[in-house]
Protein backbone atom coordinates (compact mmCIF):
# COMPACT_ATOMS: atom_id res chain seq x y z
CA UNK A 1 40.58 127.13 211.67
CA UNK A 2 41.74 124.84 214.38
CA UNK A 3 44.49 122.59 215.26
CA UNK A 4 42.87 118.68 216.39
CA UNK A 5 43.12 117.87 219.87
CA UNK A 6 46.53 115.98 220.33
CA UNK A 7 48.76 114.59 223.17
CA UNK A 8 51.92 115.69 224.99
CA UNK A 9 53.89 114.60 227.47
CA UNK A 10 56.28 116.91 229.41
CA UNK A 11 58.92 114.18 229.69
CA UNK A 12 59.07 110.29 229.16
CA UNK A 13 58.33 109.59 232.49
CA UNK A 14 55.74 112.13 232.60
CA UNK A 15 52.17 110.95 231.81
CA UNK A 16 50.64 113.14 228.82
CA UNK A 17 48.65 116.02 229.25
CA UNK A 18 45.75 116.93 227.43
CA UNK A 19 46.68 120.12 224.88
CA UNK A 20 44.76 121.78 222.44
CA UNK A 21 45.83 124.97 220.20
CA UNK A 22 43.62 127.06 217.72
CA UNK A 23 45.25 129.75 215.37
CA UNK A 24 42.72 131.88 213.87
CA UNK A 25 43.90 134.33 210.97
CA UNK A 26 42.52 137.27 208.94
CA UNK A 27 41.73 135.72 205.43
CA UNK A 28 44.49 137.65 203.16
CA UNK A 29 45.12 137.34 199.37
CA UNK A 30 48.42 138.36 198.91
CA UNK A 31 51.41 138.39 201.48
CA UNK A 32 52.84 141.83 202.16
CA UNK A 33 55.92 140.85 199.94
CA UNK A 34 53.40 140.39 197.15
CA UNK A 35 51.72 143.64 197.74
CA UNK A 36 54.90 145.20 197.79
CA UNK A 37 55.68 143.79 194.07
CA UNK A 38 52.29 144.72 192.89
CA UNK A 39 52.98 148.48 194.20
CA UNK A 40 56.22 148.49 192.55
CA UNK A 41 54.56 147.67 189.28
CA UNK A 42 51.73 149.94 189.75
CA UNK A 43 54.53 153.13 190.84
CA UNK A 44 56.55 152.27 186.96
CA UNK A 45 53.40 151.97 185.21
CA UNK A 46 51.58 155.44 187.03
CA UNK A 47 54.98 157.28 186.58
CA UNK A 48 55.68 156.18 183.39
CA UNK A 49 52.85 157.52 181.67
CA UNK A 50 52.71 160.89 183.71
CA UNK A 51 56.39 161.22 182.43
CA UNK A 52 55.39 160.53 178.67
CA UNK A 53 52.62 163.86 179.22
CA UNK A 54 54.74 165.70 181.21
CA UNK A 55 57.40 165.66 178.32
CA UNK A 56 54.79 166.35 176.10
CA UNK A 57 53.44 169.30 178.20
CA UNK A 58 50.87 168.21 180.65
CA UNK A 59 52.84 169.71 183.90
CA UNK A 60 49.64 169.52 185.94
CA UNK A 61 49.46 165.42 185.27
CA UNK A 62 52.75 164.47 186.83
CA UNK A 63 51.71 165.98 190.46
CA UNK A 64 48.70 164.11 190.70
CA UNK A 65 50.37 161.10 189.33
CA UNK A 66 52.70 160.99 192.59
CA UNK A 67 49.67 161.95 194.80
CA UNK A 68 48.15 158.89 193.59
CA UNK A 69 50.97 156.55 194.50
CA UNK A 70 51.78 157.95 197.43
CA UNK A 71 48.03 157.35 198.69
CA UNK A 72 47.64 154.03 197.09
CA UNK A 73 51.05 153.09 199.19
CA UNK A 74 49.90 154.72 202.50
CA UNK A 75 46.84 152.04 202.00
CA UNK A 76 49.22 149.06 201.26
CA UNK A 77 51.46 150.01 203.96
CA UNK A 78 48.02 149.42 206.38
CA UNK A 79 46.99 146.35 204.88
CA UNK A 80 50.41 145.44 205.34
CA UNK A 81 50.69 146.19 208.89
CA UNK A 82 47.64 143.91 209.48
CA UNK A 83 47.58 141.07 207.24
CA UNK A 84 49.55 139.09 210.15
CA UNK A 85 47.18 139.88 212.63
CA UNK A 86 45.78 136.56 214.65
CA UNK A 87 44.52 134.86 217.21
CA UNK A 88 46.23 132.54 219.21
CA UNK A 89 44.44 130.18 221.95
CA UNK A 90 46.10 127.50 224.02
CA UNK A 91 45.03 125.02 226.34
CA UNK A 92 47.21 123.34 228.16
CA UNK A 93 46.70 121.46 231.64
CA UNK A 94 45.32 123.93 233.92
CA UNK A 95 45.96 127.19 231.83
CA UNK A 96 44.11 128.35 228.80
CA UNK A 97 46.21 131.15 227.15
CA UNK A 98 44.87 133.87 224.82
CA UNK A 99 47.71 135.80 222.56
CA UNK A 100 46.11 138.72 219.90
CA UNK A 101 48.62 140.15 218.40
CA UNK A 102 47.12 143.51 216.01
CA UNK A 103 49.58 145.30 214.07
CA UNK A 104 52.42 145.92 216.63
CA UNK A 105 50.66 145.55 219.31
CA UNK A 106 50.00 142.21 221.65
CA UNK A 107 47.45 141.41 224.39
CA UNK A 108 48.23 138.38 226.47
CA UNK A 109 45.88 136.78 228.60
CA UNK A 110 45.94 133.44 231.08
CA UNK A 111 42.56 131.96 232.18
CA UNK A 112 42.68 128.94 235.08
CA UNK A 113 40.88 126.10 232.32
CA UNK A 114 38.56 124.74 235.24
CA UNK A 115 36.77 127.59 235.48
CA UNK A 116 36.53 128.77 232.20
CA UNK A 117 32.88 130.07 230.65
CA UNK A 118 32.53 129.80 227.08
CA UNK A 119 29.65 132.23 226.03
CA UNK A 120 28.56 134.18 223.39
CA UNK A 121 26.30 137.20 222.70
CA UNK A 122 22.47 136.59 221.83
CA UNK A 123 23.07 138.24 217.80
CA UNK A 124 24.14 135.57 215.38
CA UNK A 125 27.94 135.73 214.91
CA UNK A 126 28.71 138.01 218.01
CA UNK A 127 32.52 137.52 219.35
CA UNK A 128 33.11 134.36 221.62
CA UNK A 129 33.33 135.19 225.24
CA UNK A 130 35.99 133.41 227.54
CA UNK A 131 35.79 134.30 231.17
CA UNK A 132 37.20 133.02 234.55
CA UNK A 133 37.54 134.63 237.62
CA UNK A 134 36.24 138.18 236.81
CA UNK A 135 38.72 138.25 233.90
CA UNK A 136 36.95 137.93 230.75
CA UNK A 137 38.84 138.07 226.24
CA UNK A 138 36.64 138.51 222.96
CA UNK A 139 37.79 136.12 220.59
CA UNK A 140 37.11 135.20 217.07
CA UNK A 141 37.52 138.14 215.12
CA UNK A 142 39.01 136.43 212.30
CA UNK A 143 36.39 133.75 212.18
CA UNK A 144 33.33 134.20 209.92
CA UNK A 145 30.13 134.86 211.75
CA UNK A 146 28.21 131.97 211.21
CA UNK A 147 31.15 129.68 212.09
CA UNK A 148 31.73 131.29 215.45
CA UNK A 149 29.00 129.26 217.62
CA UNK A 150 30.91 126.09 215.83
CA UNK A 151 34.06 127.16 217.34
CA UNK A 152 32.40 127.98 220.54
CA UNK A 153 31.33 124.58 220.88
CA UNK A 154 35.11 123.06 220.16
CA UNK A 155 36.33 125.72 223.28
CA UNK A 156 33.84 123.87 225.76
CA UNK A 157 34.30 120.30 223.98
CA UNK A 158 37.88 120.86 224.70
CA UNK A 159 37.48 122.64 228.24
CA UNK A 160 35.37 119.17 229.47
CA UNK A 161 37.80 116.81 228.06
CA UNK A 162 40.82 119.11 229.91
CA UNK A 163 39.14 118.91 233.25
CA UNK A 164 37.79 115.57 232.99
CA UNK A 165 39.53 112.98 235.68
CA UNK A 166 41.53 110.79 233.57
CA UNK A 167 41.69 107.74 234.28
């Protein structure tokens, strides 16, 4: 779910900074190559028999036969186009960034760490809330519910120790 807390320095003579980074992923079975095999097999096996009754005489069984693959792939080619969706969120010094990325599509945000709120809704396993300075990002979609006020608490374990004066 998360990556630990960890230290980095920007150079040697640099003292380290205090960086945290959480990746949070949609739970997938199979990789889109592996869909793509299981598809293949499924298109031989589907055609293949609708030939064998279309030689036979069954005309009407080879039509639905390619209606059948062609849905079954416009399904896989969703999955497909989601099963890398994520979450990334990274704090580092003064900045925490937020990166989804859904499909094609990406939504960056940058939040100033001091003044981050970590806060989530009242139902058990509503979305995590990060705001600062009237800008506010929903994360944990790809959490489970019930795990979600766990990760909440990391954000604002890891917000404190950020800010805190080191010393």
């Amino acid at each position: 779910m998360s990556a630990p807390l960890e230290r980095r320095g920007e150079s040697p003579g640099e003292p380290p900074q205090s960086a945290a980074q959480w990746t949070l992923r949609r739970n997938c079975s199979l990789s889109p190559a592996q869909m793509l095999c299981v598809y293949a097999s499924l298109c031989v096996i589907s055609l293949g028999i609708a030939t064998y009754f279309w030689l036979i005489g069954a005309t009407l069984v080879m039509p639905f036969a390619w209606a059948e693959v062609l849905a079954f792939g416009a399904a896989l080619l969703a999955y497909a186009r989601h099963a890398g969706d994520f979450e990334l969120i990274t704090l580092e010094r003064e900045r925490l960034t937020v990166e989804h990325v859904c499909g094609s599509r990406v939504e960056r945000c940058e939040l100033v760490a001091p003044s981050v709120q970590v806060g989530q809704g009242r139902k058990t396993g509503a979305l995590i809330s990060l705001s600062a300075r009237g800008r506010e990002v929903q994360v944990g979609r790809y959490v489970r519910p019930e795990r979600r006020a766990a990760l909440a608490e990391e954000f604002r374990f890891a917000l404190r120790r950020s800010t805190a004066p080191s010393g």
